[in-house]
PDB file of N, CA and C in Angstrom:
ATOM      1  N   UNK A   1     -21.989  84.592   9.153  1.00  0.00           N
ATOM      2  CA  UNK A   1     -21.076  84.691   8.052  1.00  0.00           C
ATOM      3  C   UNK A   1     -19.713  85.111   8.554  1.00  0.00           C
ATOM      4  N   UNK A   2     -18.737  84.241   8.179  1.00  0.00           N
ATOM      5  CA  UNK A   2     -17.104  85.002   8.235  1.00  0.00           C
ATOM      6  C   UNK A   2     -17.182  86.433   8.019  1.00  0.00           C
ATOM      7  N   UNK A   3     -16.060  87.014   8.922  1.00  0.00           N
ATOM      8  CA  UNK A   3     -15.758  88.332   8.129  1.00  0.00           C
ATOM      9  C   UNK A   3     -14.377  87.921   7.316  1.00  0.00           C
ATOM     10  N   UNK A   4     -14.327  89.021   6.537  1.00  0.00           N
ATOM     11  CA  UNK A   4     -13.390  89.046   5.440  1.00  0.00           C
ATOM     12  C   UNK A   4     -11.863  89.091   6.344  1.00  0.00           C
ATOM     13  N   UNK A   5     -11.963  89.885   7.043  1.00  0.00           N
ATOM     14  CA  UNK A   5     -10.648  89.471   8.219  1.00  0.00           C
ATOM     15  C   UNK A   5     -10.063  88.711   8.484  1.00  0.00           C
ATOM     16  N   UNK A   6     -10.804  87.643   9.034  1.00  0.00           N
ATOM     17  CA  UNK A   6     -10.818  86.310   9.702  1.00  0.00           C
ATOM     18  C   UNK A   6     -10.657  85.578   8.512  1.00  0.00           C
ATOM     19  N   UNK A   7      -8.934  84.951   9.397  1.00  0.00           N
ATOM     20  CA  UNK A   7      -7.853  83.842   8.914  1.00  0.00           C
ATOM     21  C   UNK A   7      -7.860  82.610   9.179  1.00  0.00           C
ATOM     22  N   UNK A   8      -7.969  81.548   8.343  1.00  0.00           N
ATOM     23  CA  UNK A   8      -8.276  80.241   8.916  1.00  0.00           C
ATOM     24  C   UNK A   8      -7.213  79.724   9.846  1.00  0.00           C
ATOM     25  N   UNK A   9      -7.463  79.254  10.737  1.00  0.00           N
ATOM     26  CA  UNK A   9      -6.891  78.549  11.864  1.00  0.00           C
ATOM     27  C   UNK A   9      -6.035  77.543  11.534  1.00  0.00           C
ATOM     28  N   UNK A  10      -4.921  77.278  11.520  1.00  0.00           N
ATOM     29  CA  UNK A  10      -3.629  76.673  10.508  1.00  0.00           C
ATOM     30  C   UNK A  10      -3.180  75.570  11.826  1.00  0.00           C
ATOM     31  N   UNK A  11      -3.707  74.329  12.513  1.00  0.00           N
ATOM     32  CA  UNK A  11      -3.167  73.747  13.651  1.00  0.00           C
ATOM     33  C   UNK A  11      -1.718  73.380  13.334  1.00  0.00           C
ATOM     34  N   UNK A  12      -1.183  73.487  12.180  1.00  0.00           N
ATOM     35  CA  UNK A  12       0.628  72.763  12.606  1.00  0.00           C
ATOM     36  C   UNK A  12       1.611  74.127  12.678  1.00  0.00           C
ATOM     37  N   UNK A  13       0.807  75.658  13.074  1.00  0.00           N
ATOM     38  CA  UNK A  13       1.479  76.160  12.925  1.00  0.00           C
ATOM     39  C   UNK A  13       1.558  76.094  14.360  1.00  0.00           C
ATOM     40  N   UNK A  14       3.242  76.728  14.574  1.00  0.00           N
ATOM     41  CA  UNK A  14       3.442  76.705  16.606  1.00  0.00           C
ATOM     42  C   UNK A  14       2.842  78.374  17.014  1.00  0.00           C
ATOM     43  N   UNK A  15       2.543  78.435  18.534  1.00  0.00           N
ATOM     44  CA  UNK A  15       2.074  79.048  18.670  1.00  0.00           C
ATOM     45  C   UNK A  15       2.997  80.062  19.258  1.00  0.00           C
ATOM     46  N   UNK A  16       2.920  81.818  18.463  1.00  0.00           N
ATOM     47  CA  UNK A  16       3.586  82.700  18.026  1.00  0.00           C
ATOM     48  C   UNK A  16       3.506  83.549  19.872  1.00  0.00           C
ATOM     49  N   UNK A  17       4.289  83.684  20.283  1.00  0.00           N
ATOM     50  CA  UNK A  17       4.482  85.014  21.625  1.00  0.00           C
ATOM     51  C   UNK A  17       4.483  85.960  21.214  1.00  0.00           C
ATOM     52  N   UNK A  18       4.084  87.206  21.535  1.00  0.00           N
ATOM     53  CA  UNK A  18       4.331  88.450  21.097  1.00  0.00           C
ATOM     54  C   UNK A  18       5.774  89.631  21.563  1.00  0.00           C
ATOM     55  N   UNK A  19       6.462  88.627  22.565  1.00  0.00           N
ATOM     56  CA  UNK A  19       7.385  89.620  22.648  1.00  0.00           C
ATOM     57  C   UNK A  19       8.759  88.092  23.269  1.00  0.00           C
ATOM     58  N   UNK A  20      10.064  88.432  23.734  1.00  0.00           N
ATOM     59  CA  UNK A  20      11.281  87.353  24.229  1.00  0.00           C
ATOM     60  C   UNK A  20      11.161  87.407  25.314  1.00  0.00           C
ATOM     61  N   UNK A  21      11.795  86.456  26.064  1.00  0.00           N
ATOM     62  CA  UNK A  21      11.849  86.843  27.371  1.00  0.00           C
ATOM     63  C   UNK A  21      12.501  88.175  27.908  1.00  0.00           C
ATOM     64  N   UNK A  22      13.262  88.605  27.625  1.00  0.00           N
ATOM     65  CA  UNK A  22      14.191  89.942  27.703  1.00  0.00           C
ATOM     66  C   UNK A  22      12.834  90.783  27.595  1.00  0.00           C
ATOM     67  N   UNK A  23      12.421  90.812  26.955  1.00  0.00           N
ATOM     68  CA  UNK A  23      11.169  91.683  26.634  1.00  0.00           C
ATOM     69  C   UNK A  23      10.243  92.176  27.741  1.00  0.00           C
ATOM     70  N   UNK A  24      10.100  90.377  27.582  1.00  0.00           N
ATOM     71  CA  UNK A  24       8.670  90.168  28.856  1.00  0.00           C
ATOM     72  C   UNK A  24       9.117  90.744  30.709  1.00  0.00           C
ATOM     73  N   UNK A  25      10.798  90.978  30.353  1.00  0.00           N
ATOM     74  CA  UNK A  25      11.313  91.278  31.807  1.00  0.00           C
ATOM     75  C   UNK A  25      10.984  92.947  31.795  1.00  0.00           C
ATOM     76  N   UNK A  26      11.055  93.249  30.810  1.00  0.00           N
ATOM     77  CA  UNK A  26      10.975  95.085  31.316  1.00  0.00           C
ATOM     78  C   UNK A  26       9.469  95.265  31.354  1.00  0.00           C
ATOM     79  N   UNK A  27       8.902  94.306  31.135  1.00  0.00           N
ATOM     80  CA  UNK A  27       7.389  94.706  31.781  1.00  0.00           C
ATOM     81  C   UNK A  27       7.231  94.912  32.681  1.00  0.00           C
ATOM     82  N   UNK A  28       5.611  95.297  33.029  1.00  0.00           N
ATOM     83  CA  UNK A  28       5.656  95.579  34.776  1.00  0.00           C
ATOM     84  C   UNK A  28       5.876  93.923  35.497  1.00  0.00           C
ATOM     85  N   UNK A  29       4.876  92.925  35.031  1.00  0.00           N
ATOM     86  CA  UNK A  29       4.559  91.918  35.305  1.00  0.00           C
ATOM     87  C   UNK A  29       5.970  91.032  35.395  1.00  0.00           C
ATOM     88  N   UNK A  30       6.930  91.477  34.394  1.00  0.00           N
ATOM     89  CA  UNK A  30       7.878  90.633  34.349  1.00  0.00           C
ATOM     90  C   UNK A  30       9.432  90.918  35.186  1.00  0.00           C
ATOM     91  N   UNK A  31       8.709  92.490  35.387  1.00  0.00           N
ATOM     92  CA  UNK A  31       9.627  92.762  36.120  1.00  0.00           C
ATOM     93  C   UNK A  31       9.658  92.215  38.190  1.00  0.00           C
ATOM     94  N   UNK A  32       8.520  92.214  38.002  1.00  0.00           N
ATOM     95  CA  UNK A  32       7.690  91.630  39.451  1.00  0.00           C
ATOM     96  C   UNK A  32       8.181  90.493  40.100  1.00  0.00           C
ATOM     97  N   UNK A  33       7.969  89.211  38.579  1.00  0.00           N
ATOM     98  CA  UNK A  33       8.075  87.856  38.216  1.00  0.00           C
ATOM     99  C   UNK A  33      10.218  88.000  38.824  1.00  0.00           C
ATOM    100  N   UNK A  34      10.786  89.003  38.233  1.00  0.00           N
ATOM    101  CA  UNK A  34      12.294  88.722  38.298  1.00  0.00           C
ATOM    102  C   UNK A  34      12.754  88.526  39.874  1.00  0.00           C
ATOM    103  N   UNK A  35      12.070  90.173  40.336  1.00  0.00           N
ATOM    104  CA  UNK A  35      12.224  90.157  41.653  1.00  0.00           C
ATOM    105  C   UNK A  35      12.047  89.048  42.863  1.00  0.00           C
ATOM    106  N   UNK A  36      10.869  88.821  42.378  1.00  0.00           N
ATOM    107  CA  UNK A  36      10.316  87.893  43.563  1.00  0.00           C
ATOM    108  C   UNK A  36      11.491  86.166  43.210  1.00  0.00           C
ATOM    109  N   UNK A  37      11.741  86.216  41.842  1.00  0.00           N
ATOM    110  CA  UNK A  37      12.712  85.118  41.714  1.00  0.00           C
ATOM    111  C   UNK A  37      13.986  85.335  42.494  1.00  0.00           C
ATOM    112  N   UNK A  38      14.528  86.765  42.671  1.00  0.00           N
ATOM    113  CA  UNK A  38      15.431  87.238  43.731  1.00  0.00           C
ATOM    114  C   UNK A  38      15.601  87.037  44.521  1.00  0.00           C
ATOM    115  N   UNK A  39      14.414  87.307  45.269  1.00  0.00           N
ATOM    116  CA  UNK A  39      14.638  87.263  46.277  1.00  0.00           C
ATOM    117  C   UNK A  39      14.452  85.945  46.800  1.00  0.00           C
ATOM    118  N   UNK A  40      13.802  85.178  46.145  1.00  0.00           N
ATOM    119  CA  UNK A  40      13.613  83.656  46.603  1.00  0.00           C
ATOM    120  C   UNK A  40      14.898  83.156  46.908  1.00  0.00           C
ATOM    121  N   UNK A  41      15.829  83.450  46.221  1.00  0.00           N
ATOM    122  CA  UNK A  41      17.558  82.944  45.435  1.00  0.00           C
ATOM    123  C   UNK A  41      17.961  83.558  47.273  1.00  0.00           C
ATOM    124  N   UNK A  42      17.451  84.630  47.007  1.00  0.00           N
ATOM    125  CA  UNK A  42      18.593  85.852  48.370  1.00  0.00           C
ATOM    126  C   UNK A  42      18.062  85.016  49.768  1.00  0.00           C
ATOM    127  N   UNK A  43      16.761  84.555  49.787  1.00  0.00           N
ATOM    128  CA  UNK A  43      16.498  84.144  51.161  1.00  0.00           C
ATOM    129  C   UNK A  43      16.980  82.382  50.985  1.00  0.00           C
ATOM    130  N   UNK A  44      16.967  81.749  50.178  1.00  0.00           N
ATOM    131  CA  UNK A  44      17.532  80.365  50.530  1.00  0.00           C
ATOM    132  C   UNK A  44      19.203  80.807  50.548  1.00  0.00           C
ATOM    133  N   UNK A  45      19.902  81.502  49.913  1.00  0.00           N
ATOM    134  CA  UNK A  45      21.170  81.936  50.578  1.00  0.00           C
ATOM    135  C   UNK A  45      21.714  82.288  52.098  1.00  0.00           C
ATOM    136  N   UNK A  46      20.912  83.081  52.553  1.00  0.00           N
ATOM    137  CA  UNK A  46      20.970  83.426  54.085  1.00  0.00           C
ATOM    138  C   UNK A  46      20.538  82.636  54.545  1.00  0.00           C
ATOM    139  N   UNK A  47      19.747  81.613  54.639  1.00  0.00           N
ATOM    140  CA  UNK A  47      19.388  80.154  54.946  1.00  0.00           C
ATOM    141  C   UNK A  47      20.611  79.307  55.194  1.00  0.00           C
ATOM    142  N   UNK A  48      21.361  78.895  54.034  1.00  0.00           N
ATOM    143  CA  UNK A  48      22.187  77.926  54.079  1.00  0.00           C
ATOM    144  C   UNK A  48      23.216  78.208  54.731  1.00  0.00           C
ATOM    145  N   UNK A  49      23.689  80.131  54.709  1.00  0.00           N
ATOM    146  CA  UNK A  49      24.888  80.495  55.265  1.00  0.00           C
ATOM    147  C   UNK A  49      24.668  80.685  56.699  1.00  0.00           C
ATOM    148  N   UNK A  50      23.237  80.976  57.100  1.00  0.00           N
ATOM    149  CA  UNK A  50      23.252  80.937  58.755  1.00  0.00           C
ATOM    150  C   UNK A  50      23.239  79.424  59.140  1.00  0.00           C
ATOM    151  N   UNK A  51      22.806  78.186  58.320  1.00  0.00           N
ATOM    152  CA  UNK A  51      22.696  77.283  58.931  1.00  0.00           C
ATOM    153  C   UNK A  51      24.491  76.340  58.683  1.00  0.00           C
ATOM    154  N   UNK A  52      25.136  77.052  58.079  1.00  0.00           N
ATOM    155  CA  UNK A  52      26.891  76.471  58.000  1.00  0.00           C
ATOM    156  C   UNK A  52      27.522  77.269  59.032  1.00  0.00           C
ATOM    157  N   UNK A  53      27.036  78.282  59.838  1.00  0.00           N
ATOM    158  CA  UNK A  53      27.304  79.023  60.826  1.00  0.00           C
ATOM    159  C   UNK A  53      27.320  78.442  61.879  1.00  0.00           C
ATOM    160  N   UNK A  54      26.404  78.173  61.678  1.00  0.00           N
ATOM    161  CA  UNK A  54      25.383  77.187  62.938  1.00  0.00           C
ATOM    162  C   UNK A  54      26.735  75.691  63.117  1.00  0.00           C
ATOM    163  N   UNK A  55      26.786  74.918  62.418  1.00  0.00           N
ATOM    164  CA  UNK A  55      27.080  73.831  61.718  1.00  0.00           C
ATOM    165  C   UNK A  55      28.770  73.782  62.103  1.00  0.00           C
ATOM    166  N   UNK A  56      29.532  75.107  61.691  1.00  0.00           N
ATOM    167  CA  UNK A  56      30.544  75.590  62.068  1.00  0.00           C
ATOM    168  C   UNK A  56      30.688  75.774  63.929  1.00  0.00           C
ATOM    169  N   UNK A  57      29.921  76.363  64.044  1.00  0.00           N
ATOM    170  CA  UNK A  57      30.016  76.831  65.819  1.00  0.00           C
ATOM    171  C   UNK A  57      30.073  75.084  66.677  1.00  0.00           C
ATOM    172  N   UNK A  58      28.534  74.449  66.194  1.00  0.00           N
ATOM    173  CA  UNK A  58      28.760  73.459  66.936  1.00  0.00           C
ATOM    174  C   UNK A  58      30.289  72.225  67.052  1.00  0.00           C
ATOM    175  N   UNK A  59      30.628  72.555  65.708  1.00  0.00           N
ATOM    176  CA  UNK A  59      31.794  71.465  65.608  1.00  0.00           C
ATOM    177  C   UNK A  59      33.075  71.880  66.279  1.00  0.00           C
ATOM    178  N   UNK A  60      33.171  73.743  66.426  1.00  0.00           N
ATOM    179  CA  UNK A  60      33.982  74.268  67.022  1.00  0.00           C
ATOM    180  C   UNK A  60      33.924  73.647  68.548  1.00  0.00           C
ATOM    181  N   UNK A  61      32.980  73.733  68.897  1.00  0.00           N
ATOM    182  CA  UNK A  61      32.535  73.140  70.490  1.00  0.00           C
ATOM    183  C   UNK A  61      32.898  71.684  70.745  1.00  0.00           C
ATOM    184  N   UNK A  62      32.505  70.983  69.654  1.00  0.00           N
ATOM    185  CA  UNK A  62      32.728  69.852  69.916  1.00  0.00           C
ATOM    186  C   UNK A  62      34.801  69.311  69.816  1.00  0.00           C
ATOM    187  N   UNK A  63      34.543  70.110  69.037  1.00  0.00           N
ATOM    188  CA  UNK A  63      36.217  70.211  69.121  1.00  0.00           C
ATOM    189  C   UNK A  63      37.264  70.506  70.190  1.00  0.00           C
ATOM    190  N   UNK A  64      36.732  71.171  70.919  1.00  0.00           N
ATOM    191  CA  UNK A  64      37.215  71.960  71.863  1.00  0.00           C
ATOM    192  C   UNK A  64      36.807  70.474  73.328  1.00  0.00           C
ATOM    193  N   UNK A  65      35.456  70.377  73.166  1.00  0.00           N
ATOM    194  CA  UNK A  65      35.542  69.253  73.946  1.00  0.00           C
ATOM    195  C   UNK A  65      36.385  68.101  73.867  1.00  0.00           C
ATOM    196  N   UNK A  66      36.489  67.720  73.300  1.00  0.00           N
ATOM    197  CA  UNK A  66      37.504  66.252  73.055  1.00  0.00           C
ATOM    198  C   UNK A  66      38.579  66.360  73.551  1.00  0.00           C
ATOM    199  N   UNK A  67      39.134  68.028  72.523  1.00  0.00           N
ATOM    200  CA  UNK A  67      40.675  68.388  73.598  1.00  0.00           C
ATOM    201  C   UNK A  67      40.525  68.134  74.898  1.00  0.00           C
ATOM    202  N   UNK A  68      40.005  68.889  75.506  1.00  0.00           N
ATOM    203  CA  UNK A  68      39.153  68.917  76.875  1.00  0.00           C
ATOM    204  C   UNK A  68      39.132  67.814  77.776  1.00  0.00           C
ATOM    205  N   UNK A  69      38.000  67.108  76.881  1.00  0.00           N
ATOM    206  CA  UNK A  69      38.209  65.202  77.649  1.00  0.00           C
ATOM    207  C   UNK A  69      39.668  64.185  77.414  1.00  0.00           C
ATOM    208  N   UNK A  70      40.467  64.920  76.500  1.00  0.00           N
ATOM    209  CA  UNK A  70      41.754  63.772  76.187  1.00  0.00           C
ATOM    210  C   UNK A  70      42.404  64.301  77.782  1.00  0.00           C
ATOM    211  N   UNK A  71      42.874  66.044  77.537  1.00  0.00           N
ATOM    212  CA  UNK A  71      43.558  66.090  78.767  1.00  0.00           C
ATOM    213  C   UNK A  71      43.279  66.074  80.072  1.00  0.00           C
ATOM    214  N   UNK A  72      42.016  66.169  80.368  1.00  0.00           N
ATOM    215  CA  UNK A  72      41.855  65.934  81.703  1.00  0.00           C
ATOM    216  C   UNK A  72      41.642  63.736  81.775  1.00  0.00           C
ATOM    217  N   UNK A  73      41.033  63.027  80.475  1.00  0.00           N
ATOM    218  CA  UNK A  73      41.444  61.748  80.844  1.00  0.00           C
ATOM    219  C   UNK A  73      43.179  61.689  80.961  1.00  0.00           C
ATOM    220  N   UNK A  74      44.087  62.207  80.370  1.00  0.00           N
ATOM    221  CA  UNK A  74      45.293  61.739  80.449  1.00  0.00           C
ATOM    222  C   UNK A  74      45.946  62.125  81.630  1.00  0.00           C
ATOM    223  N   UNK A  75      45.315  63.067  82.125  1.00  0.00           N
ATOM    224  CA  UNK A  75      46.053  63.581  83.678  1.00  0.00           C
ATOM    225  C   UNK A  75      45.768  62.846  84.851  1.00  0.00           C
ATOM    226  N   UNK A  76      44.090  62.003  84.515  1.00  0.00           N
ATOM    227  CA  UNK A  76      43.935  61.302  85.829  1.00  0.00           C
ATOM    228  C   UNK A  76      44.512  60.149  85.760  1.00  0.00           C
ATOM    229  N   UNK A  77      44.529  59.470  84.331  1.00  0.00           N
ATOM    230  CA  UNK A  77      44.961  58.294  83.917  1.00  0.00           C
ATOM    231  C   UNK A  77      46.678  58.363  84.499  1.00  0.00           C
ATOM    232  N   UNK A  78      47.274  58.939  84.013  1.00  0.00           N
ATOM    233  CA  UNK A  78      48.472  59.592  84.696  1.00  0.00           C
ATOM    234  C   UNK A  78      48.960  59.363  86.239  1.00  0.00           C
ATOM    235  N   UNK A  79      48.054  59.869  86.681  1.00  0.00           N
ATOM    236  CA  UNK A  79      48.183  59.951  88.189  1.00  0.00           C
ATOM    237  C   UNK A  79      47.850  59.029  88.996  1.00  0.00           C
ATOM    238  N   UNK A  80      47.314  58.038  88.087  1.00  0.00           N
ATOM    239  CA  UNK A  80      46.654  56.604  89.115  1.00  0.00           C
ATOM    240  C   UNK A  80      47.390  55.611  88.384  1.00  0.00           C
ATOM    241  N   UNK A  81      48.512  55.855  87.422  1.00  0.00           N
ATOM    242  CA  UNK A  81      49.571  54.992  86.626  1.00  0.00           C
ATOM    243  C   UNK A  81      48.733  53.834  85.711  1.00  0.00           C
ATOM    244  N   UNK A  82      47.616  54.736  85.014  1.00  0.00           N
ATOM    245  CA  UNK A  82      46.791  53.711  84.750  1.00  0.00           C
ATOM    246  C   UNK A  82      47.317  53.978  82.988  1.00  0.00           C
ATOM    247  N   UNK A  83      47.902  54.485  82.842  1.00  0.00           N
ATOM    248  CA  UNK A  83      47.709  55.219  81.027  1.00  0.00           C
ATOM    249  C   UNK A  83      48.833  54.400  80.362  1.00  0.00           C
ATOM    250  N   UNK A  84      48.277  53.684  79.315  1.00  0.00           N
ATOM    251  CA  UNK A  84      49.246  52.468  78.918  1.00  0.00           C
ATOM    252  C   UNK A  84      49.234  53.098  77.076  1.00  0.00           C
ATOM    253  N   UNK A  85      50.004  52.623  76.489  1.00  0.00           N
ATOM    254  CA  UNK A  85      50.092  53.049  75.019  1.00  0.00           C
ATOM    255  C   UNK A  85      49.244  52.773  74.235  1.00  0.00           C
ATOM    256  N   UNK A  86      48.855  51.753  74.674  1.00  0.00           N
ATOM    257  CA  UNK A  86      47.153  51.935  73.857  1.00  0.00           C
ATOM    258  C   UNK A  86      46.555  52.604  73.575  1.00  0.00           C
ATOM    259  N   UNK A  87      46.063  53.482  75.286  1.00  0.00           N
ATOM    260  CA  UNK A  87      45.394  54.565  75.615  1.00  0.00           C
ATOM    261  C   UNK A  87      45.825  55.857  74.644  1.00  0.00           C
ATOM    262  N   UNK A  88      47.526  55.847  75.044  1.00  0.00           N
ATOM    263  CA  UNK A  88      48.043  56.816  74.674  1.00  0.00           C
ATOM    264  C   UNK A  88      47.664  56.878  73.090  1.00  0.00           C
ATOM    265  N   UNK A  89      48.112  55.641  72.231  1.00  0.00           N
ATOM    266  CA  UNK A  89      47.692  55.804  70.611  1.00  0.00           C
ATOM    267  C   UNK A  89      46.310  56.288  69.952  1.00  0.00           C
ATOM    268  N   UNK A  90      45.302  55.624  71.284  1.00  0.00           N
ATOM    269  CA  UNK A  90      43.858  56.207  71.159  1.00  0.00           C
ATOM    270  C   UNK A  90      43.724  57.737  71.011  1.00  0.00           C
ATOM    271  N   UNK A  91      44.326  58.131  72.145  1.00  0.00           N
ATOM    272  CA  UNK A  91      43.988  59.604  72.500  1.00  0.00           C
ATOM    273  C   UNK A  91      44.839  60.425  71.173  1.00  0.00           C
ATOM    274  N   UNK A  92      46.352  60.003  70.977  1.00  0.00           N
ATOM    275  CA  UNK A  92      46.645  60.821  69.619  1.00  0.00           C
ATOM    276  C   UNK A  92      46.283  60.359  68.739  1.00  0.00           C
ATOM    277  N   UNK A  93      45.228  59.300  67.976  1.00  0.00           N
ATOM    278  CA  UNK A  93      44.613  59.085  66.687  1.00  0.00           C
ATOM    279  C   UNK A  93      43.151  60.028  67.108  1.00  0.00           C
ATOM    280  N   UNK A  94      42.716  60.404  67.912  1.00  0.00           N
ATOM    281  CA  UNK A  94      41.712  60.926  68.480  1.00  0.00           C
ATOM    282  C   UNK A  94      41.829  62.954  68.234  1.00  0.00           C
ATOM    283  N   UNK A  95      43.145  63.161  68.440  1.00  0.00           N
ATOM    284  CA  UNK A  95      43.466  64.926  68.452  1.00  0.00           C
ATOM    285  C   UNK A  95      43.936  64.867  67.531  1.00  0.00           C
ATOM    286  N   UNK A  96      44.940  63.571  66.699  1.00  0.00           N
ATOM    287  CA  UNK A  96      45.158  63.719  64.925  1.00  0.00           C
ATOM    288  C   UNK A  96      43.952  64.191  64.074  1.00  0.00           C
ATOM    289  N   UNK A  97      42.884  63.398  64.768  1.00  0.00           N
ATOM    290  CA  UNK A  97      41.681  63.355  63.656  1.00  0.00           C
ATOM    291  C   UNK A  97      41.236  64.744  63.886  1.00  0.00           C
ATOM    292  N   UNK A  98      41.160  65.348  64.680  1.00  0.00           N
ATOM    293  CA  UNK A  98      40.179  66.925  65.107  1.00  0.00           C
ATOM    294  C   UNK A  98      40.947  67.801  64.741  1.00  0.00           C
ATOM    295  N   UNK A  99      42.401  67.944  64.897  1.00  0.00           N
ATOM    296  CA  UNK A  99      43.670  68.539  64.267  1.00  0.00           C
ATOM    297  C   UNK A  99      43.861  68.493  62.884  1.00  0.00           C
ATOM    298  N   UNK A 100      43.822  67.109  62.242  1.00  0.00           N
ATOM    299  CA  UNK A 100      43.721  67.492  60.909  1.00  0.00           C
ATOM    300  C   UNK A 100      43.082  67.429  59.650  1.00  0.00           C
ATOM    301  N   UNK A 101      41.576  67.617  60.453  1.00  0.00           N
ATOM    302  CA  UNK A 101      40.503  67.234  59.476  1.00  0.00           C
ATOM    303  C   UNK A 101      40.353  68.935  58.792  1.00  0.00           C
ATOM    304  N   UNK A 102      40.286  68.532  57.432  1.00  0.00           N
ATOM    305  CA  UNK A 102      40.060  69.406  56.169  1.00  0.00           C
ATOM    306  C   UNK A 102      38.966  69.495  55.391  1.00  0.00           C
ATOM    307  N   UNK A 103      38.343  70.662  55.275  1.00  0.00           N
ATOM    308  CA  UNK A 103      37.070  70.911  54.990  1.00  0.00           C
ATOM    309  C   UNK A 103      37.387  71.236  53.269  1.00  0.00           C
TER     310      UNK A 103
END
């Protein structure tokens, strides 16, 4: 037999939460749930910023090389009267581009 309590089961009604999310955060559980969302956020951050570090250093290097290879090609080229304007337009469209590329 029913008890007198017991409410009939209404399916088009939606189904009721007992507290908001704001709520559910000062719980223990929800407070747990925030953190660990934290820190998820905090470690793909230090992720991306050590790996633009990374990303940064190598291009510094590579930068530095090119300088590197223009002037020591233009000094030998130079010296064996081999360096024609071609060369020359190559090598400054070459330190234009590393000089004034903008991030």
């Amino acid at each position: 037999m029913p008890d007198e309590t017991d409410e009939p089961i209404d399916d088009n009604e939606e189904d009721v939460y007992p507290y908001s999310v704001f709520e559910y955060l000062d719980t223990e559980k929800g407070h747990q749930v925030a953190t660990r969302v934290l820190d998820i956020i905090d470690e793909v951050k230090k992720a991306t910023i050590a790996q633009k570090a990374s990303y940064a250093r190598l291009e510094k290097w590579l930068q530095i090389g090119i300088i590197g290879v223009v002037i020591v090609a233009s000094t030998v080229l130079t010296l064996y009267d081999k360096f024609s304007p071609t060369i020359g337009m190559l090598f400054g469209t070459l330190l234009g581009y590393v000089f004034g590329k903008r991030k």
